[in-house]
N, C-alpha and C. Protein backbone atom coordinates (compact mmCIF):
# COMPACT_ATOMS: atom_id res chain seq x y z
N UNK A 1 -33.43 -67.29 -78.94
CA UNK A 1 -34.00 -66.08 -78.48
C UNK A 1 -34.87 -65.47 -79.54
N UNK A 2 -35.72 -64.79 -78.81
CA UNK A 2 -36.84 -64.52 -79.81
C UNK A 2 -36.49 -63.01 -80.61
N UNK A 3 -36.55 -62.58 -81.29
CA UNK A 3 -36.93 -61.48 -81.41
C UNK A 3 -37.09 -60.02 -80.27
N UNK A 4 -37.98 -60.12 -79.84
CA UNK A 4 -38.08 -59.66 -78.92
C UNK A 4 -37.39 -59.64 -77.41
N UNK A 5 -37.11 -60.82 -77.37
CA UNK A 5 -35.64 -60.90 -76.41
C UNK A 5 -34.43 -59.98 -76.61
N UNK A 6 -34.22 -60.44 -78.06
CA UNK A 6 -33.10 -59.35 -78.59
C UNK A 6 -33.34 -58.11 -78.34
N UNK A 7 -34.44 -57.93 -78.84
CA UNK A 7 -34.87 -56.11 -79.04
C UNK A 7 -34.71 -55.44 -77.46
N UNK A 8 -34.86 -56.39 -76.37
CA UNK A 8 -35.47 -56.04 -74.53
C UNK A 8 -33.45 -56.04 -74.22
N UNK A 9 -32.66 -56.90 -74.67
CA UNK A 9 -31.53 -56.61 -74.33
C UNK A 9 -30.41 -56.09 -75.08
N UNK A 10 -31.22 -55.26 -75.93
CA UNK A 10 -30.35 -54.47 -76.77
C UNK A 10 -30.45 -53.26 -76.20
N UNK A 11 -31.99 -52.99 -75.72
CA UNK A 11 -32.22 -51.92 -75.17
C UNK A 11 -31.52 -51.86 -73.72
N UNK A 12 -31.75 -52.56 -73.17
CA UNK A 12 -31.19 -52.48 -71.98
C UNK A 12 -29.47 -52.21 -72.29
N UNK A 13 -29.15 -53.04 -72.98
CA UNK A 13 -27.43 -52.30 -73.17
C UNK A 13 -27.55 -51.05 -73.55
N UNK A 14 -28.25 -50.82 -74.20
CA UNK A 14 -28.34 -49.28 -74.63
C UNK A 14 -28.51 -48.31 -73.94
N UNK A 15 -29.51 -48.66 -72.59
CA UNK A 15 -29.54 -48.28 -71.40
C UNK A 15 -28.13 -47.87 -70.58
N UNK A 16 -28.10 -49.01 -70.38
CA UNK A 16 -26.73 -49.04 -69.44
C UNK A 16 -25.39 -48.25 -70.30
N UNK A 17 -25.27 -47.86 -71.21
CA UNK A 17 -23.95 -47.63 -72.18
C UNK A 17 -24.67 -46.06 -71.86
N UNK A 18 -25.83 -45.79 -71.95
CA UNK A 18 -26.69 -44.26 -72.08
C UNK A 18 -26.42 -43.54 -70.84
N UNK A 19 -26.50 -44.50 -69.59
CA UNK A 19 -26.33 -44.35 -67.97
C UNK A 19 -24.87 -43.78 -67.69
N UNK A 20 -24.01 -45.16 -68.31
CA UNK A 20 -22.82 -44.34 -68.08
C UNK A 20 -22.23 -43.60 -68.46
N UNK A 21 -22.67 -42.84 -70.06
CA UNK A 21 -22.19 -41.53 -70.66
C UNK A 21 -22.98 -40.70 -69.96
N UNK A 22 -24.42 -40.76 -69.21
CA UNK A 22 -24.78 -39.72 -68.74
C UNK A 22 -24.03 -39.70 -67.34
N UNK A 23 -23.82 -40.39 -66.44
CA UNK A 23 -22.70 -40.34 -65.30
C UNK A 23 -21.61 -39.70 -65.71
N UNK A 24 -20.83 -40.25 -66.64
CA UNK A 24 -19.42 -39.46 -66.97
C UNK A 24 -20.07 -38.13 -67.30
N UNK A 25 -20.29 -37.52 -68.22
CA UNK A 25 -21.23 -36.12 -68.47
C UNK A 25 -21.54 -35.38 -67.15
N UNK A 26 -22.33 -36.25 -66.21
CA UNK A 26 -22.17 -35.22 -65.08
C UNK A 26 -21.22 -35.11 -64.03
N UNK A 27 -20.31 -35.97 -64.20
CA UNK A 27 -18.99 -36.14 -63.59
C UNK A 27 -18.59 -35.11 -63.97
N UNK A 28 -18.33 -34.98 -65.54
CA UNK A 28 -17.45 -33.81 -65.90
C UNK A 28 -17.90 -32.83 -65.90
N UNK A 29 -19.53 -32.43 -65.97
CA UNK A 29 -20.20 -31.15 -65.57
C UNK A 29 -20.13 -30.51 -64.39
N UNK A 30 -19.73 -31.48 -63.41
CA UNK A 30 -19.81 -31.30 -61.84
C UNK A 30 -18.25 -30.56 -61.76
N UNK A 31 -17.07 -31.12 -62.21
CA UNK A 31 -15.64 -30.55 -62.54
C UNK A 31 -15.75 -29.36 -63.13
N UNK A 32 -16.49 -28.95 -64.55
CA UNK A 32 -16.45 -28.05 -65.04
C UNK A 32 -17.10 -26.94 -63.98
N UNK A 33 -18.08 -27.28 -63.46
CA UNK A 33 -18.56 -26.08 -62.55
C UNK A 33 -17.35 -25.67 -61.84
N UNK A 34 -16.78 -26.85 -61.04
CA UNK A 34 -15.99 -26.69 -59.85
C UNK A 34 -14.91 -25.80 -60.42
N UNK A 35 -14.43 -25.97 -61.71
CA UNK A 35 -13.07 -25.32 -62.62
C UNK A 35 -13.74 -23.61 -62.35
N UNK A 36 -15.21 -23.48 -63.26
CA UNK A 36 -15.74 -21.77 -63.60
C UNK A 36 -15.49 -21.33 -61.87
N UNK A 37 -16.17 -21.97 -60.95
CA UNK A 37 -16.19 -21.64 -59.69
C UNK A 37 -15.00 -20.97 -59.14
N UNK A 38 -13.79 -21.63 -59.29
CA UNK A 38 -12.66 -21.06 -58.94
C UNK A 38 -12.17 -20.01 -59.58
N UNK A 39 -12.37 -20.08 -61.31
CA UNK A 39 -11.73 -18.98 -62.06
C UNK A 39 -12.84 -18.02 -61.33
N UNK A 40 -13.89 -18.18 -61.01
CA UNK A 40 -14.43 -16.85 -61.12
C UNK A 40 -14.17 -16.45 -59.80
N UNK A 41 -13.92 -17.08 -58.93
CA UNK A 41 -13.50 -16.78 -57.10
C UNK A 41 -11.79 -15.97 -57.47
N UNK A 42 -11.28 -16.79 -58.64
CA UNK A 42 -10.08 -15.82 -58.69
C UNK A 42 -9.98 -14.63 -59.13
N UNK A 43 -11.14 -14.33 -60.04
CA UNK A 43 -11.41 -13.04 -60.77
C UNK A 43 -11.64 -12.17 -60.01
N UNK A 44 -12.53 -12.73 -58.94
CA UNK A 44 -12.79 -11.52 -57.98
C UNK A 44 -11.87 -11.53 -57.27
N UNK A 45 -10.90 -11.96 -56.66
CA UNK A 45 -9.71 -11.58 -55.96
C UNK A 45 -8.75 -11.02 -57.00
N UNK A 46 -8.41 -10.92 -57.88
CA UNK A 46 -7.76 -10.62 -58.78
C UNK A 46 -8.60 -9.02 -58.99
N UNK A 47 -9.42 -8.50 -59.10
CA UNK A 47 -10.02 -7.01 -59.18
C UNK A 47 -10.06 -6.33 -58.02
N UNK A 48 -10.59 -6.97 -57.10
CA UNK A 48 -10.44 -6.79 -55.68
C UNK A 48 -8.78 -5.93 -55.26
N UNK A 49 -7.92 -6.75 -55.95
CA UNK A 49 -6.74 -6.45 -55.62
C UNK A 49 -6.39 -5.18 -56.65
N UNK A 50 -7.05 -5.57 -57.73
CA UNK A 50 -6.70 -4.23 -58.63
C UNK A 50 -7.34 -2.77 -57.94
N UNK A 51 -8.36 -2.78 -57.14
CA UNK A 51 -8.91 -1.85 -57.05
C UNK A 51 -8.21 -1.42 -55.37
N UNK A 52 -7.36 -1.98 -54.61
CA UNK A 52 -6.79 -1.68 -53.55
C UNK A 52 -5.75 -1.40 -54.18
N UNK A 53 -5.13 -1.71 -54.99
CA UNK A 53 -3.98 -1.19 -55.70
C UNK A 53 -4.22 0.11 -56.46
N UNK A 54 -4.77 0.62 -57.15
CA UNK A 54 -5.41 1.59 -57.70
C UNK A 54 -5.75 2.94 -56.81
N UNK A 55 -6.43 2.46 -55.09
CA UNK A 55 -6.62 3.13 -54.21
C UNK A 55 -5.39 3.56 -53.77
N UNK A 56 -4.55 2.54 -53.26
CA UNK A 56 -3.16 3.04 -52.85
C UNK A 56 -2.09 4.14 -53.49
N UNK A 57 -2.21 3.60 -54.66
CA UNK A 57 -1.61 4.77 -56.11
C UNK A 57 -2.06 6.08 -55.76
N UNK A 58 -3.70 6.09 -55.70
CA UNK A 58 -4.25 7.51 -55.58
C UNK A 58 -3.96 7.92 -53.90
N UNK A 59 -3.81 6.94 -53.10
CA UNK A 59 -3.41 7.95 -51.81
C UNK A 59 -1.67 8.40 -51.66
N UNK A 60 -1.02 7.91 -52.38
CA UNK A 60 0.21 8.01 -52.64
C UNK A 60 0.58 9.10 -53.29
N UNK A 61 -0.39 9.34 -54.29
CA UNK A 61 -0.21 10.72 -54.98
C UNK A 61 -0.77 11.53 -54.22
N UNK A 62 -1.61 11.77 -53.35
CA UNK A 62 -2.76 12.67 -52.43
C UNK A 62 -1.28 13.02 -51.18
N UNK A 63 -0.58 12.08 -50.53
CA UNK A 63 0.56 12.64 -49.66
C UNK A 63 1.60 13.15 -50.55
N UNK A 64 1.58 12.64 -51.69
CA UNK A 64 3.27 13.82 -52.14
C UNK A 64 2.87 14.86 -52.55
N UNK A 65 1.49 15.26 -53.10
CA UNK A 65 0.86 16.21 -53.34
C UNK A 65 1.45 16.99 -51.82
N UNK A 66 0.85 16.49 -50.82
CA UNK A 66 0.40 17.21 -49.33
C UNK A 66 2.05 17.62 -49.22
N UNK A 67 3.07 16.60 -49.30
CA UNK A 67 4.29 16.69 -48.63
C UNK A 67 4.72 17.92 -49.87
N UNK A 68 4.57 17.72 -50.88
CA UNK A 68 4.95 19.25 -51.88
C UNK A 68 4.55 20.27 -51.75
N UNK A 69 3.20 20.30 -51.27
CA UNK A 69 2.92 22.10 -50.73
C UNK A 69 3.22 22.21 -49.16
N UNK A 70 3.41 21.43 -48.35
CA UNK A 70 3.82 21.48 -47.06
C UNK A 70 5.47 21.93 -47.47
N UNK A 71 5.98 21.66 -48.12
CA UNK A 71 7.79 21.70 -48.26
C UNK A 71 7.82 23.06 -49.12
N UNK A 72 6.54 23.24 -50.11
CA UNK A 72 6.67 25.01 -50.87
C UNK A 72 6.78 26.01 -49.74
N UNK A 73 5.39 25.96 -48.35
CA UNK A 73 4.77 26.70 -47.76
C UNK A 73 6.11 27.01 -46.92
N UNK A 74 7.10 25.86 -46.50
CA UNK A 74 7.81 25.91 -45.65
C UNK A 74 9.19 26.10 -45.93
N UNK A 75 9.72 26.70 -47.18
CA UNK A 75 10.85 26.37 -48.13
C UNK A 75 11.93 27.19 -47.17
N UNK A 76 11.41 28.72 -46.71
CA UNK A 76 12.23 29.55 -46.90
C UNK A 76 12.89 29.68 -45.01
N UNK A 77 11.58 28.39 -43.88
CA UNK A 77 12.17 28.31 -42.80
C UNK A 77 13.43 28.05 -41.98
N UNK A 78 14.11 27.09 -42.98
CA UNK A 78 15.96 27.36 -42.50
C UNK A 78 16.68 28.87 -42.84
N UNK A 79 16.47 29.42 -43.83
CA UNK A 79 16.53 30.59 -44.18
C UNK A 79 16.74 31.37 -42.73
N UNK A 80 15.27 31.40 -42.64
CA UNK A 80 14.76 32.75 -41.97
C UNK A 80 15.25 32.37 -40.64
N UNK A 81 15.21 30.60 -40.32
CA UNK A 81 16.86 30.69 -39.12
C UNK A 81 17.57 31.11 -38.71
N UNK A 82 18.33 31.64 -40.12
CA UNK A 82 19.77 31.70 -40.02
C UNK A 82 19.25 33.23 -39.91
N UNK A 83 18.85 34.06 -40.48
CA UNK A 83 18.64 35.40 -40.75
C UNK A 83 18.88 36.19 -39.44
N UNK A 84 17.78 35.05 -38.52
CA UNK A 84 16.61 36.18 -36.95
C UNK A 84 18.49 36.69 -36.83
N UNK A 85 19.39 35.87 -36.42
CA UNK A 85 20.44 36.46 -35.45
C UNK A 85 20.97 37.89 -36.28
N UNK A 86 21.20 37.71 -36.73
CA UNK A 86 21.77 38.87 -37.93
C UNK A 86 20.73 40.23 -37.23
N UNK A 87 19.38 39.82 -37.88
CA UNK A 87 18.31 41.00 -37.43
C UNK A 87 18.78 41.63 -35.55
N UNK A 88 18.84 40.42 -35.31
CA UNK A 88 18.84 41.17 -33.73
C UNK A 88 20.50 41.72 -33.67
N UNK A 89 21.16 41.15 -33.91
CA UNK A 89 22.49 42.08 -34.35
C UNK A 89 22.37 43.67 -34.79
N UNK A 90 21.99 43.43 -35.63
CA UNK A 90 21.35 44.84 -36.70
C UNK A 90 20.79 45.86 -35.56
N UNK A 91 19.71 45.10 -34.99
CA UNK A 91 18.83 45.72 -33.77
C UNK A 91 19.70 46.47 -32.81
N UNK A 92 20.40 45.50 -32.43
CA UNK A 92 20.99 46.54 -30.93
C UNK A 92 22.27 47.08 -31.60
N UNK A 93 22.67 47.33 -32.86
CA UNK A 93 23.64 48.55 -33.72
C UNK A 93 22.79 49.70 -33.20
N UNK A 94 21.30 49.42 -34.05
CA UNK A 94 20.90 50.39 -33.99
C UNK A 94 20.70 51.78 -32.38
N UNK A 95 20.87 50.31 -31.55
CA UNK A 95 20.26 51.06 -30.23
C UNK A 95 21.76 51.88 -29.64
N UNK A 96 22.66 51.67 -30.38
CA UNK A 96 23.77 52.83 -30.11
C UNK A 96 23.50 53.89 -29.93
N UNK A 97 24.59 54.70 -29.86
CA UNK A 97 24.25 56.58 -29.28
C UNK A 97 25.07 57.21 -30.75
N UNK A 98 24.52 57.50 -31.57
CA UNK A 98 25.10 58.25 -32.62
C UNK A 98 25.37 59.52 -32.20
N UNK A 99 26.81 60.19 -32.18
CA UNK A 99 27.34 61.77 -31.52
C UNK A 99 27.55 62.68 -33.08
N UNK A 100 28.01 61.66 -33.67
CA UNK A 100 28.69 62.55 -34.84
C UNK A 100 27.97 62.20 -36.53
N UNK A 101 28.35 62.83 -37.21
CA UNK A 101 27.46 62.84 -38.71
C UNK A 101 27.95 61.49 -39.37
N UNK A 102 29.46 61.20 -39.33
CA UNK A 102 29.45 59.48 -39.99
C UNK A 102 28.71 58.78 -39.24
N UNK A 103 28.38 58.64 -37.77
CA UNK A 103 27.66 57.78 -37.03
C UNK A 103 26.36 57.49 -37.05
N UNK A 104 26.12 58.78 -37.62
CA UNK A 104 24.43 59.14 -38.23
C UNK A 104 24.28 58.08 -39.23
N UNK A 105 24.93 58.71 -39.95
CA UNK A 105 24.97 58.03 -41.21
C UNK A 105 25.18 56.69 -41.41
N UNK A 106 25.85 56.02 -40.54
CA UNK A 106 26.16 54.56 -40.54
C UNK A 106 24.68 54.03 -39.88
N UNK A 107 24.25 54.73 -38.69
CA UNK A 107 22.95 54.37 -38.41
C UNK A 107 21.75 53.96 -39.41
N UNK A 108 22.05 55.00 -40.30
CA UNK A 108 20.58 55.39 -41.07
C UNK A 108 20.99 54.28 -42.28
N UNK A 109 22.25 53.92 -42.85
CA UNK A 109 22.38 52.59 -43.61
C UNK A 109 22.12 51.52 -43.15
N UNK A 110 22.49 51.25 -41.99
CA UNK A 110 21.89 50.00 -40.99
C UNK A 110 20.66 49.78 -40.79
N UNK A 111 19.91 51.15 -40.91
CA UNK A 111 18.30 50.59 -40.55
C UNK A 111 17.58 50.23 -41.98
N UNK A 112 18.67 50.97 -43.08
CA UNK A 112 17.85 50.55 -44.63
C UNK A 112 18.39 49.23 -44.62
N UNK A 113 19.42 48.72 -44.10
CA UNK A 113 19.38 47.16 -44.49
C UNK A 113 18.63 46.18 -43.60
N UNK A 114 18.29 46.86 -42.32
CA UNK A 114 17.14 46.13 -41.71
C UNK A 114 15.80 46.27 -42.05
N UNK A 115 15.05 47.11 -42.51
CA UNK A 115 14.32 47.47 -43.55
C UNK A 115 14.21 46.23 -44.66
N UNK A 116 15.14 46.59 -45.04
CA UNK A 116 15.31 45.34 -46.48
C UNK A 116 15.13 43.34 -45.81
N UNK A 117 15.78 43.43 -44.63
CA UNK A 117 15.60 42.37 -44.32
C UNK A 117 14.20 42.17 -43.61
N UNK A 118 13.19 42.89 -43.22
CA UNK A 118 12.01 42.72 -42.72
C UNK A 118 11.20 42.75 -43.72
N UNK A 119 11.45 43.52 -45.00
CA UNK A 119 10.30 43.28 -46.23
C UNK A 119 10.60 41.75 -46.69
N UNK A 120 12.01 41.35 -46.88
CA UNK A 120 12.00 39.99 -47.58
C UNK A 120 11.62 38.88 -46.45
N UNK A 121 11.74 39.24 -45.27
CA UNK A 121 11.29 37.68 -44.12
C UNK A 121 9.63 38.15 -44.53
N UNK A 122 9.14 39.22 -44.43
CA UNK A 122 7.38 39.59 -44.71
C UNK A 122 6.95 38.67 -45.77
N UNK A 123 7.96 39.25 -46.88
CA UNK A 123 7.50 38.41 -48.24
C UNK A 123 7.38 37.01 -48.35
N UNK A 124 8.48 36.24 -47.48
CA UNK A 124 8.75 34.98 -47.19
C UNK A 124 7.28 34.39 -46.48
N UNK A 125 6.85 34.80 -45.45
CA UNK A 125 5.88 34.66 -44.62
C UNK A 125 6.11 34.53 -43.45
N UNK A 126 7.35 35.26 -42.97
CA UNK A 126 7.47 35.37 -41.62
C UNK A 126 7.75 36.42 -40.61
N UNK A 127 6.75 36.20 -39.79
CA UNK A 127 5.95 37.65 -39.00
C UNK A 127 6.85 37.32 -37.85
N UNK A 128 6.91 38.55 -37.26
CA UNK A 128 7.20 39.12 -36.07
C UNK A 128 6.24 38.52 -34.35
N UNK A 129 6.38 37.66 -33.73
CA UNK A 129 5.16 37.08 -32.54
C UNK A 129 5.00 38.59 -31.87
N UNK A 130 3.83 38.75 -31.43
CA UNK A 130 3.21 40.00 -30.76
C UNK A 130 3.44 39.37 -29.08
N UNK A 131 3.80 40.21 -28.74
CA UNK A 131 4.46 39.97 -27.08
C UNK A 131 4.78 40.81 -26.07
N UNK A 132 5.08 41.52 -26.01
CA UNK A 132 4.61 43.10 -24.94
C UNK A 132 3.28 42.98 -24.45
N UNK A 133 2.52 43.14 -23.15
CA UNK A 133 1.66 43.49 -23.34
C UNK A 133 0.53 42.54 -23.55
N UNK A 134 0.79 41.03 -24.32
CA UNK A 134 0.51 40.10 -24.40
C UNK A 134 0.20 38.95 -23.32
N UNK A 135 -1.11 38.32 -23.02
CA UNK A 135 -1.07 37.24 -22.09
C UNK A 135 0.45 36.07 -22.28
N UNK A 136 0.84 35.87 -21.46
CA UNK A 136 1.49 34.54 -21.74
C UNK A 136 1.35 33.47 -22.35
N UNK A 137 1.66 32.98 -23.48
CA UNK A 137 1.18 31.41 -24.20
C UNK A 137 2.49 31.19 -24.66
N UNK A 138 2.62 29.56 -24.02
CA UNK A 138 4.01 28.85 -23.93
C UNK A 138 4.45 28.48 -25.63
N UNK A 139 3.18 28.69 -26.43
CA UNK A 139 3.58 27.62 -27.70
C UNK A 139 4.39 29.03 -28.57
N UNK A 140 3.99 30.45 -27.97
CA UNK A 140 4.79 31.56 -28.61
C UNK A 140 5.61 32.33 -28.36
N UNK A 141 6.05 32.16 -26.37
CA UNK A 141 6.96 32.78 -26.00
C UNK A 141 7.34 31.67 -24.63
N UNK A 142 8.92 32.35 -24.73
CA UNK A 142 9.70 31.63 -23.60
C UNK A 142 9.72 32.55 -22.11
N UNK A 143 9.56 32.07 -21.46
CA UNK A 143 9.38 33.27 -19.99
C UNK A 143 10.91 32.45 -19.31
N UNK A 144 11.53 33.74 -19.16
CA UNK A 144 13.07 33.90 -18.27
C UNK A 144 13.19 33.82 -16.88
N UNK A 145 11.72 35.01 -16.77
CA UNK A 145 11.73 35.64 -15.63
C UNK A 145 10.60 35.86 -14.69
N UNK A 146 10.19 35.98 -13.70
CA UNK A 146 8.66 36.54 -13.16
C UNK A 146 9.06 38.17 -12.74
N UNK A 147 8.85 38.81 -12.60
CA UNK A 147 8.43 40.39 -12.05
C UNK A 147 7.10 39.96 -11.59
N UNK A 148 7.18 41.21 -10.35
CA UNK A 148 5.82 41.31 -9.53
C UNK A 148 5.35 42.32 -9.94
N UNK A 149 3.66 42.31 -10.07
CA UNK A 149 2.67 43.12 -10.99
C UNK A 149 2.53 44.12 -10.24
N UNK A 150 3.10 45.10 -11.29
CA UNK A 150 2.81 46.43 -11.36
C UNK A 150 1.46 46.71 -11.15
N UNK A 151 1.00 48.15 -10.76
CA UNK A 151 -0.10 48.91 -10.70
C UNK A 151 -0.77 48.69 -12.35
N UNK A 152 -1.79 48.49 -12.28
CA UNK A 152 -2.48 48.83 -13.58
C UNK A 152 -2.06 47.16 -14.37
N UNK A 153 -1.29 46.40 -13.56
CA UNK A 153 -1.05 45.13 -14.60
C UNK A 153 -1.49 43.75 -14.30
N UNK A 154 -1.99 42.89 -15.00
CA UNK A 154 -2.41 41.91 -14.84
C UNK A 154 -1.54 40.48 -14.56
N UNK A 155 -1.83 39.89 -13.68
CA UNK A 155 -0.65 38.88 -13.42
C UNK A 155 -0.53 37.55 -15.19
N UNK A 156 0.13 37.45 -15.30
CA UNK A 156 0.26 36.29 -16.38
C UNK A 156 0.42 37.10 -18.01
N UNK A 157 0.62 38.20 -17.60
CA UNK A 157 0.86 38.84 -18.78
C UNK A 157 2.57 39.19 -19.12
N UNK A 158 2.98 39.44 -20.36
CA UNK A 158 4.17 39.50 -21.10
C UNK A 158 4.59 41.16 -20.36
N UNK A 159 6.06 41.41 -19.47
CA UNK A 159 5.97 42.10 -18.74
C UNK A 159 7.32 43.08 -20.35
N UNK A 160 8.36 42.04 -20.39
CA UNK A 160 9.36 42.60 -20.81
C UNK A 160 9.33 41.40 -22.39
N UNK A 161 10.56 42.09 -23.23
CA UNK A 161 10.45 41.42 -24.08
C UNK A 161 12.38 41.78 -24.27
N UNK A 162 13.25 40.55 -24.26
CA UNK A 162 14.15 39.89 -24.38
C UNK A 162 14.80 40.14 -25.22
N UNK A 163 14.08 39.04 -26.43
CA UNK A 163 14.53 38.57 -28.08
C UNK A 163 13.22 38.55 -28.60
N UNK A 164 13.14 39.09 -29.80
CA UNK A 164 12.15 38.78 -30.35
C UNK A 164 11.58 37.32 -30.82
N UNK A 165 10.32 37.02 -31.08
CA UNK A 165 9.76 36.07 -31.76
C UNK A 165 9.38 35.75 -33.11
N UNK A 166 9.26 34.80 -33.65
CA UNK A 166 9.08 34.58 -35.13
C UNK A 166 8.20 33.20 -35.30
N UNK A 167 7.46 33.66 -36.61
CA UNK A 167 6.50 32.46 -36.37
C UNK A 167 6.66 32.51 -38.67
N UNK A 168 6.62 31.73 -39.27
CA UNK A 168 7.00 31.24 -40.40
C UNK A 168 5.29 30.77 -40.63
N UNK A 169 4.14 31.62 -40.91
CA UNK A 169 2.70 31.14 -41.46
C UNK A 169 2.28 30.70 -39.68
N UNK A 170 2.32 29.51 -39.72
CA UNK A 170 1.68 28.96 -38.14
C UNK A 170 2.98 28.00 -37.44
N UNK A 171 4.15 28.23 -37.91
CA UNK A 171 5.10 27.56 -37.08
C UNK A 171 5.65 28.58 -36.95
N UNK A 172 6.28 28.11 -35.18
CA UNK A 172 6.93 29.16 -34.60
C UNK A 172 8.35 28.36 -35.13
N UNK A 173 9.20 29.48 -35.73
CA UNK A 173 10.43 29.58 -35.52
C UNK A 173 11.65 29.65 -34.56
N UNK A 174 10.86 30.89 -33.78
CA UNK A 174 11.34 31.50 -32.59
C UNK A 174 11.10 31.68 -31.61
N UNK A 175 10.56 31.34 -30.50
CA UNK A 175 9.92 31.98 -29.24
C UNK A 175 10.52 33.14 -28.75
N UNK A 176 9.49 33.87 -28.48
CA UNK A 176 9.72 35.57 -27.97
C UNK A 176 10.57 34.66 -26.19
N UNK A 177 11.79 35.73 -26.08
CA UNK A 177 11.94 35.49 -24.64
C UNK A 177 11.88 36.47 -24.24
N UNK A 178 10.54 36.22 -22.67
CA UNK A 178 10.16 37.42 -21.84
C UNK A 178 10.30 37.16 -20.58
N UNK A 179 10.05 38.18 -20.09
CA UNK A 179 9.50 38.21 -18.61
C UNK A 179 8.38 38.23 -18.53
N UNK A 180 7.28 37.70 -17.33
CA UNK A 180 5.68 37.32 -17.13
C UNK A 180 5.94 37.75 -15.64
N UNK A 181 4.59 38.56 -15.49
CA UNK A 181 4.17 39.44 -14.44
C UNK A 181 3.58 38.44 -13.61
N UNK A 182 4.15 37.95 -12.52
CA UNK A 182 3.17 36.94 -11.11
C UNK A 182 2.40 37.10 -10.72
């Protein structure tokens, strides 16, 4: 072999040895993509998730927030439960017939402790429902009874008033029970 023979199949091995490191090379370039591809498909599911997690945290704190001033606003409504009966107790003491000066007097202590109990349900935040006189609305009073309308009165209106009503801010406590004019 000549010279040049040698030199044509040296090259050519050199070729072929060049071919298949560049094949393997992009074999493994083609893997390496496929490897970044996934880490980075996991990265974004992996933040993705951090940031729904993160959201959830903050709506979690946004309801106990809500459920803590809903439970402040509303603290003192078993309370003022238990109280109404007492008040209307108190109430029809008062509507006795006082004859004599202890009776007076027991009167006029009874109304300072009803007194005292209408400033602290006030303070609490719980009002008295307006009802005499009043159209009928089911979400603030209970109707017992119908009466037929008087001269001068409008049918569907609050004729008599029962028991009083109570409402705690915008929840009713109590429904007024009345009578409603037909």
């Amino acid at each position: 072999m000549t010279d040049k023979e040698k030199d044509f199949e040296e090259e050519e091995v050199t070729s072929a040895a060049d071919a298949e490191v560049e094949e393997e090379s992009t074999s493994s370039d083609t893997e390496i993509e496929d490897k970044i591809a996934k880490l980075e498909q996991k990265l974004e599911e992996q933040e993705d998730q951090n940031l729904r997690l993160q959201a959830e945290i903050q709506n979690m704190r946004r309801r106990n927030q809500k459920e803590r001033e809903i439970a402040t606003r509303y603290r003192s409504q078993d309370l003022a439960k238990e109280i109404l009966p007492v008040i209307d107790n108190l109430e029809r003491a008062l509507e006795t017939e006082a004859t004599d000066e202890a009776s007076k007097n027991l009167k006029q202590g009874i109304n300072m402790v009803l007194d005292s109990f209408y400033k602290a349900l006030e303070h609490a935040g719980v009002e008295e429902v307006e009802a005499e006189g009043q159209p009928f609305d089911p979400n603030f009073h209970e109707a017992y009874a119908q009466v037929p309308t008087e001269e001068g009165q409008e049918s569907g209106m609050v004729a008599q008033v029962f028991e009083k009503g109570y409402k705690l801010h915008d929840r009713v406590l109590r429904a007024a029970k009345v009578t409603v004019t037909e």
